[in-house]
Protein backbone atom coordinates (compact mmCIF):
# COMPACT_ATOMS: atom_id res chain seq x y z
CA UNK A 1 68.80 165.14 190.99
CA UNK A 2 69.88 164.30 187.43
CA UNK A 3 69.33 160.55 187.00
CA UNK A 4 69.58 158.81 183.56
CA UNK A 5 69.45 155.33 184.90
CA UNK A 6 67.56 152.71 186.89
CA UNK A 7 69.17 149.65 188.26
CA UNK A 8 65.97 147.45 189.06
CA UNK A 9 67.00 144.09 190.83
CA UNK A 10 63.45 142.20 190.04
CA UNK A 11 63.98 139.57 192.29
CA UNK A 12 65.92 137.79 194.37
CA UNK A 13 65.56 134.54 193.10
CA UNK A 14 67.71 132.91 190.59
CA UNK A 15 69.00 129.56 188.60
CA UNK A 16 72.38 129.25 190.03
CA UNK A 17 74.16 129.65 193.78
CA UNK A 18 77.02 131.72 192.90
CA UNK A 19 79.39 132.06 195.81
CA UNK A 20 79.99 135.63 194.71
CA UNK A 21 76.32 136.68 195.18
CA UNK A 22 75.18 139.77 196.83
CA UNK A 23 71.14 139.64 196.25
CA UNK A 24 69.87 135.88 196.74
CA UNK A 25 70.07 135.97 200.69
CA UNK A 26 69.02 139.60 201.19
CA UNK A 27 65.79 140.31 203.04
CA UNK A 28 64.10 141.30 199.82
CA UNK A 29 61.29 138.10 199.63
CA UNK A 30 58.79 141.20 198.90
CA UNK A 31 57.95 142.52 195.76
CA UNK A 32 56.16 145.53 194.38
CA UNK A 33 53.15 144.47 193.27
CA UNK A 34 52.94 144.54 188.67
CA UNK A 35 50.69 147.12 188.71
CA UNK A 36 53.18 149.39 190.67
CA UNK A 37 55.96 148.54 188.87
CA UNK A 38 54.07 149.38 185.33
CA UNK A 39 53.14 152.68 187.09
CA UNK A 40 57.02 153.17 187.83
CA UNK A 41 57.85 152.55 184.25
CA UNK A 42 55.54 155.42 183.23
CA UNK A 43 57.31 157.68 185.96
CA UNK A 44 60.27 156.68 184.61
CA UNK A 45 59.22 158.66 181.21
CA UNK A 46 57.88 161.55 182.74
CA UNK A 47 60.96 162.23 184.64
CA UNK A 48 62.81 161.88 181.42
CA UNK A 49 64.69 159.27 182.63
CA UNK A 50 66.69 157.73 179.76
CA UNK A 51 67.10 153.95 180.69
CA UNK A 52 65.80 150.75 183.16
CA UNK A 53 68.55 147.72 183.76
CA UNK A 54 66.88 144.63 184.37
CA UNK A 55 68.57 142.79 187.13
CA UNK A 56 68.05 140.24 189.38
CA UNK A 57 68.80 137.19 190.95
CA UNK A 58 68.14 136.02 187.27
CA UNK A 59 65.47 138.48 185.52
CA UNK A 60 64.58 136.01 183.25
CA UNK A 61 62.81 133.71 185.91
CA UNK A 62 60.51 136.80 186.53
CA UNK A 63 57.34 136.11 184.31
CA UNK A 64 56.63 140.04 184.48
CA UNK A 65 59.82 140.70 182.91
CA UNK A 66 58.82 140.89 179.33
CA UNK A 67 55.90 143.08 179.82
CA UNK A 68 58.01 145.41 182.31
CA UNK A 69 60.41 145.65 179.03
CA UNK A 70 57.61 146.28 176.12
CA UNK A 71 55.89 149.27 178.64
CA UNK A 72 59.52 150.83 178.69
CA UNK A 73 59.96 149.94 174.99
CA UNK A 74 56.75 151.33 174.16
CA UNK A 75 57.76 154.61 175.86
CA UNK A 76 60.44 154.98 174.13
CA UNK A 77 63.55 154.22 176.72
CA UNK A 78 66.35 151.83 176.47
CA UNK A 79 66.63 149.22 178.05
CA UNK A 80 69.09 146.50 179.12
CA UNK A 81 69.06 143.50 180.63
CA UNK A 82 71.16 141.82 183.16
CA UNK A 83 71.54 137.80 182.72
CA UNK A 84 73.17 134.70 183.24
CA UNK A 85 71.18 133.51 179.60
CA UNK A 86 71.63 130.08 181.01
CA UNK A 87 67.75 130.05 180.75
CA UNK A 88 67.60 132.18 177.09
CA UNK A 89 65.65 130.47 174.50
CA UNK A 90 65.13 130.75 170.53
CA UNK A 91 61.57 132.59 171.93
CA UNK A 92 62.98 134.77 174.36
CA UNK A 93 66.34 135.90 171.83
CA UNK A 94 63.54 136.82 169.16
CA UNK A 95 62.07 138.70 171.57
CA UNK A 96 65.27 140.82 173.64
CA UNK A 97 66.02 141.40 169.38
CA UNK A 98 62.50 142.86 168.44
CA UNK A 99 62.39 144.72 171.79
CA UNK A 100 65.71 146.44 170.99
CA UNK A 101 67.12 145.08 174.26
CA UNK A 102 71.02 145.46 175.42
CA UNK A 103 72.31 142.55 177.15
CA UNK A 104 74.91 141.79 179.80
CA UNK A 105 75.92 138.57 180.17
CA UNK A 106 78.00 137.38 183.56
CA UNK A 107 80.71 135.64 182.35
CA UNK A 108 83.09 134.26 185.28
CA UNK A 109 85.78 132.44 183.16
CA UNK A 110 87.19 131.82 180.25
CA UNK A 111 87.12 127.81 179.98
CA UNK A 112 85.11 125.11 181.62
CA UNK A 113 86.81 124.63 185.02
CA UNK A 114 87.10 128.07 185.67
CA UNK A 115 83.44 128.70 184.60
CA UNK A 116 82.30 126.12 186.74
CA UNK A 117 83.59 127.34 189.86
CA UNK A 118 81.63 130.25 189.69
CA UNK A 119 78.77 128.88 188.02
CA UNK A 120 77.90 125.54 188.97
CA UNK A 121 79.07 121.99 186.93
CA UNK A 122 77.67 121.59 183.74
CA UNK A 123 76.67 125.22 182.73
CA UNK A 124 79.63 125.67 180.69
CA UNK A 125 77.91 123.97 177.81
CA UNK A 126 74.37 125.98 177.94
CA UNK A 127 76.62 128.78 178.01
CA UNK A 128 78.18 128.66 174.48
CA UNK A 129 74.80 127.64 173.17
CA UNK A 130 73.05 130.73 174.58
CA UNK A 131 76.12 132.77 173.40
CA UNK A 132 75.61 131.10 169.74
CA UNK A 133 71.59 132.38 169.97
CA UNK A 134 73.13 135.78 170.76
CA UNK A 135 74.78 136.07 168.08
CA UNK A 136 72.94 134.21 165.78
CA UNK A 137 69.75 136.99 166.30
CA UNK A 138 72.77 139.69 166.47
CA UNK A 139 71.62 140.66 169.84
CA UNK A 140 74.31 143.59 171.24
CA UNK A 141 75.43 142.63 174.36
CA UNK A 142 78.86 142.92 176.92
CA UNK A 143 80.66 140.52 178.84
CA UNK A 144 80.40 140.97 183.14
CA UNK A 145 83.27 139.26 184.61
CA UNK A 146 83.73 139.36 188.37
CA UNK A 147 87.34 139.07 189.65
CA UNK A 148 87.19 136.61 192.53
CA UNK A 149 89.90 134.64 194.15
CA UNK A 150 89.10 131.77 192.36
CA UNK A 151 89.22 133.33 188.92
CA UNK A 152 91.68 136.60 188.55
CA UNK A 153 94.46 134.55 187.28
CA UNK A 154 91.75 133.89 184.05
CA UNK A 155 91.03 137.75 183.60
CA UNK A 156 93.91 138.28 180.83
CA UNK A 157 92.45 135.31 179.12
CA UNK A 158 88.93 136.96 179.33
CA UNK A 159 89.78 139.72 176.95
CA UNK A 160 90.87 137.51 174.23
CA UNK A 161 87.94 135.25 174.97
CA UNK A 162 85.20 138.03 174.79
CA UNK A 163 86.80 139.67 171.70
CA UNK A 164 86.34 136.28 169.85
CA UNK A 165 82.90 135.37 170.85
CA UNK A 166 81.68 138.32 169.49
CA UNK A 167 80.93 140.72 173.13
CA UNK A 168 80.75 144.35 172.51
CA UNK A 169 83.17 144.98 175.04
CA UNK A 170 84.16 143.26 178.29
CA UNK A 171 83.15 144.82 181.70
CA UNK A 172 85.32 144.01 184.84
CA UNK A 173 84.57 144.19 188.67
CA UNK A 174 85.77 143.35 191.64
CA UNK A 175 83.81 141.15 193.84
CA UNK A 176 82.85 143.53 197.00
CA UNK A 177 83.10 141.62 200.38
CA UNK A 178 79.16 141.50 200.53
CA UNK A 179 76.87 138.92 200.29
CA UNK A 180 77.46 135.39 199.34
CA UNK A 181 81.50 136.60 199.20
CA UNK A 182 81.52 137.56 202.49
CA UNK A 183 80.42 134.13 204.03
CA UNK A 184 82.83 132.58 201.50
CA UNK A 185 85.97 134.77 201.67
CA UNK A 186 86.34 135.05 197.70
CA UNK A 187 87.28 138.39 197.28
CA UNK A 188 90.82 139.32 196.60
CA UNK A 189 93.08 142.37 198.28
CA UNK A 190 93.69 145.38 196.16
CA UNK A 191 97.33 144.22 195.57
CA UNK A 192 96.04 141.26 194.03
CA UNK A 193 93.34 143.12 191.76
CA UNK A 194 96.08 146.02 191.09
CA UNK A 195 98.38 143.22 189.32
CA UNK A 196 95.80 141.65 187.64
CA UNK A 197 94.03 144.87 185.71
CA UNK A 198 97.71 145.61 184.67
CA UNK A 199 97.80 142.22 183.18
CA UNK A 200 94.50 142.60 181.74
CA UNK A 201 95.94 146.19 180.70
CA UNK A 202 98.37 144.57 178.70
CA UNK A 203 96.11 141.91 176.59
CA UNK A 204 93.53 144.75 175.70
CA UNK A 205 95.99 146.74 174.46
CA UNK A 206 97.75 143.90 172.16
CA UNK A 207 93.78 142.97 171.07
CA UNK A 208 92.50 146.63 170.39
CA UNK A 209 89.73 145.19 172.43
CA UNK A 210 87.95 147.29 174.85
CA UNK A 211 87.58 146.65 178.58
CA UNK A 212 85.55 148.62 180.86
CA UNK A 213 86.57 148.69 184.98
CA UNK A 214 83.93 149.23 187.03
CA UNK A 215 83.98 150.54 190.59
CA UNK A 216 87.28 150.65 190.95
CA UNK A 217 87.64 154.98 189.80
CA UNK A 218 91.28 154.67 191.50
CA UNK A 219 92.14 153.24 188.60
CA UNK A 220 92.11 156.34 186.88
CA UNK A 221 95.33 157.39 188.39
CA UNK A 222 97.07 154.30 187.05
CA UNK A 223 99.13 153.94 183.53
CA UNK A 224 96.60 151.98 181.62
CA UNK A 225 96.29 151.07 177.63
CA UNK A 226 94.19 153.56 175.81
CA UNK A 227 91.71 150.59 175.50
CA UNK A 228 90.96 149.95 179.39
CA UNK A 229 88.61 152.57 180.09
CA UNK A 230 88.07 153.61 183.84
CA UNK A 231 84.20 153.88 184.60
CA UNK A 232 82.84 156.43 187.14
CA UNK A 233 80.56 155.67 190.15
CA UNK A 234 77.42 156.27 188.95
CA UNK A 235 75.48 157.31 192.18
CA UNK A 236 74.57 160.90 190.95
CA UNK A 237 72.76 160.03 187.82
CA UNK A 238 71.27 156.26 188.87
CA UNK A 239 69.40 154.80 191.43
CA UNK A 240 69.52 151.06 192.59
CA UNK A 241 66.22 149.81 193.05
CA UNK A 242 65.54 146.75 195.45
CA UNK A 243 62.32 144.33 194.65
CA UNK A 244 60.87 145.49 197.81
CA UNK A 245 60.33 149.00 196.29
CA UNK A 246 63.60 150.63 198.30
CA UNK A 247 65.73 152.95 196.76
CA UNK A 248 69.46 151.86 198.39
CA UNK A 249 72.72 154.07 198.83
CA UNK A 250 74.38 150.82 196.50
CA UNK A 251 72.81 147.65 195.49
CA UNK A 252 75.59 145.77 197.59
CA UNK A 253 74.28 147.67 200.92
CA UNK A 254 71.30 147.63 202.89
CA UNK A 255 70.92 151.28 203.46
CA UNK A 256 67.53 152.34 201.90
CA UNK A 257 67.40 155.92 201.05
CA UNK A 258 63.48 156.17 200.23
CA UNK A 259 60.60 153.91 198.91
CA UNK A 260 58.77 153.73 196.06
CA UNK A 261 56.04 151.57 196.84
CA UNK A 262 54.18 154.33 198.74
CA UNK A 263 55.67 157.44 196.96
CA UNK A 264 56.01 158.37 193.80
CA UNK A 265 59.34 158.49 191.99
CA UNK A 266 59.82 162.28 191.82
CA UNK A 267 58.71 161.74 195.76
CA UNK A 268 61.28 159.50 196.56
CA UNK A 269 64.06 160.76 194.51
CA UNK A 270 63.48 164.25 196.36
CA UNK A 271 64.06 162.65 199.95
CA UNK A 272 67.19 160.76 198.77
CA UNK A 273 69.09 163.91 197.91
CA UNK A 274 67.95 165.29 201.16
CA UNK A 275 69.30 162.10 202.62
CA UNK A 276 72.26 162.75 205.23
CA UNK A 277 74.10 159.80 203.34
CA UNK A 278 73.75 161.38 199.66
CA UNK A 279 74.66 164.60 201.03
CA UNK A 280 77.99 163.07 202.25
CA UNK A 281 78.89 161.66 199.30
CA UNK A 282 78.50 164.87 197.17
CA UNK A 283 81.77 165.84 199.65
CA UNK A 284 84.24 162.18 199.24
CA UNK A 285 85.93 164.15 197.02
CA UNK A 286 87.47 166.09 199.64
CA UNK A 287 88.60 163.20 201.32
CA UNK A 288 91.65 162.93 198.72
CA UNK A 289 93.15 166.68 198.74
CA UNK A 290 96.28 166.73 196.10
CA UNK A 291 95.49 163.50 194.48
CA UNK A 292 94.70 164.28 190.19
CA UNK A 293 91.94 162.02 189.85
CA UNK A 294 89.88 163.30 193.17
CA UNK A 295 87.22 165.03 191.44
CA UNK A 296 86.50 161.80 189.36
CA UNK A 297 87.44 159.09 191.90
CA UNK A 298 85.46 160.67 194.48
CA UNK A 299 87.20 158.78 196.85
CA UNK A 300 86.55 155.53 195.72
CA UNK A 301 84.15 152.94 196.42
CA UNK A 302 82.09 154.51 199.20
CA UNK A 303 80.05 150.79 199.33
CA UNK A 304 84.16 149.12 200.09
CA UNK A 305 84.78 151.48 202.31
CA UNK A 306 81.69 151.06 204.49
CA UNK A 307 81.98 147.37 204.32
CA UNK A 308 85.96 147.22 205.00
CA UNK A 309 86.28 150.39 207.24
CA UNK A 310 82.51 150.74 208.86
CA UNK A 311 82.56 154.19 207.55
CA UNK A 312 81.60 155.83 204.78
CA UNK A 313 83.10 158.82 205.23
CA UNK A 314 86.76 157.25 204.80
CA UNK A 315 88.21 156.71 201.39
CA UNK A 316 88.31 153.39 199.43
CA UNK A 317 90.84 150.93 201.14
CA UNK A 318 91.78 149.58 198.08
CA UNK A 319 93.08 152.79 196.85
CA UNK A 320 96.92 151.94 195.59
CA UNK A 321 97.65 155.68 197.28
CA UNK A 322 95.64 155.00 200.23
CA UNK A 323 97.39 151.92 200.76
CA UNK A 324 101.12 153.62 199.59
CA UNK A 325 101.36 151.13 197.18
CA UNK A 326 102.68 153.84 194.54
């Protein structure tokens, strides 16, 4: 296996109750214990893996957190960090800027009432305040937004909105039908999401700002500005790593592939790719004979199609060819 990148969901706890959420209710109330994960960290180096994400739930409730980040520091990887900064402080900036640390801030809307809805009342505020500490300590950092039902009509605005408060570049995804959004039916058709990355097509390209699209590699086959950039699945050079120590097909799935809590990394990363699962994956490709963007696309989100479908082997239902839609 050739993985760069580990996706580490610390915990499942966090400040907010977004109704998008696919960790908070997930049978992960165990944790690897610090000294394992400090052990993992040094694995990580071994196996010249280049990078650790910090995830969560909200990482920055997790105590551990900021030694996790100087042992990875100290070893010389990169590392970024995925946040709400609801909770950042003048402290905690100093330190993400001294430790060199990447962030990526979720971002659900442009203006208050759209914020809100995804983010609870009142937040909207503490937002632009940690966003002026950001900036002020010139930490690097991207926008997340997730395209919901009750915010896709703001992703145009988004791009504009990102671009002036200084972001890096603005990421986009689709909320999967997992989780939280599966209880609360937020998650919009691929019709929906098809019309709105056009429109968000169209603002990047009149800001010359950039805008990433994540897990959505269908996209790919679509006329898009030069500036909307179609990101790969990433499942064949990162791992997602649960707080229980499980090594999962997709953060959004419970399908653990291997463990790390009583195996070592280069253990465990040797019985996912003999994994049944992994193995089919390495073949999606195949599902979409003729298409132009197969080898890339892979056929789609294997996580949507086992949610949507019940089978992984089928391609991504939100594919515009899939569904005839071009």
């Amino acid at each position: 296996m050739f993985i760069t990148n580990i996706i580490w969901i610390l915990d499942i706890r966090c400040n907010l109750n977004c109704p998008h959420c696919y960790v908070h209710r997930r049978n992960w109330e165990r944790r690897i214990s610090k000294k394992r994960a400090l052990k993992l960290i040094e694995e990580v180096k071994e196996l010249s893996i280049k990078s650790i994400d910090f995830t969560g739930g909200e990482p920055l409730l997790i105590e551990d957190l900021f030694e996790y980040i100087e042992k990875a520091r100290s070893l010389g990887l990169e590392v970024s960090l995925n946040s709400n900064v609801l909770l950042l402080t003048r402290e905690i900036a100093k330190f993400l800027k001294d430790n060199n640390v990447y962030l990526y801030v979720s971002i659900d809307g442009s203006n208050r009432e759209t914020f809100e809805k995804m983010r609870g009342r009142g937040n909207f505020d503490k937002l632009l305040n940690s966003i002026d500490l950001i900036n002020e300590f010139a930490i690097p950092y991207s926008i997340i937004f997730s395209i919901s039902s009750l915010n896709y009509y703001d992703a145009k605005n988004m791009v504009k909105f990102a671009k002036n408060i200084g972001a890096k570049d603005l990421c986009m995804i689709p909320v999967i039908p997992s989780g939280e959004a599966k209880n609360t039916g937020i998650y919009i058709d691929s019709k929906i999401l098809i019309d709105t990355i056009r429109e968000v097509s169209y603002e990047a390209e009149k800001e010359e700002y950039p805008v990433i699209l994540w897990c959505v590699p269908f996209m790919k086959s679509m006329k898009l500005s030069n500036y909307v950039i179609v990101d790969e699945c990433h499942v064949f050079d990162c791992i997602d790593l649960a707080p229980t120590g499980d090594i999962m097909l997709c953060d959004v799935l419970d399908m653990p592939l291997s463990e790390i809590r009583t195996k070592s990394l280069s253990e465990a990363l040797r019985e996912v790719e003999r994994n049944g699962f992994y193995k089919l994956l390495k073949e999606r490709y195949k599902l979409c004979f003729g298409c132009g963007v197969a080898e890339f696309c892979k056929g789609g989100c294997y996580a949507r199609s086992y949610i949507v479908e019940r089978d992984i082997s089928k391609p991504d239902p939100y594919c515009p060819k899939v569904l005839s839609f071009l």
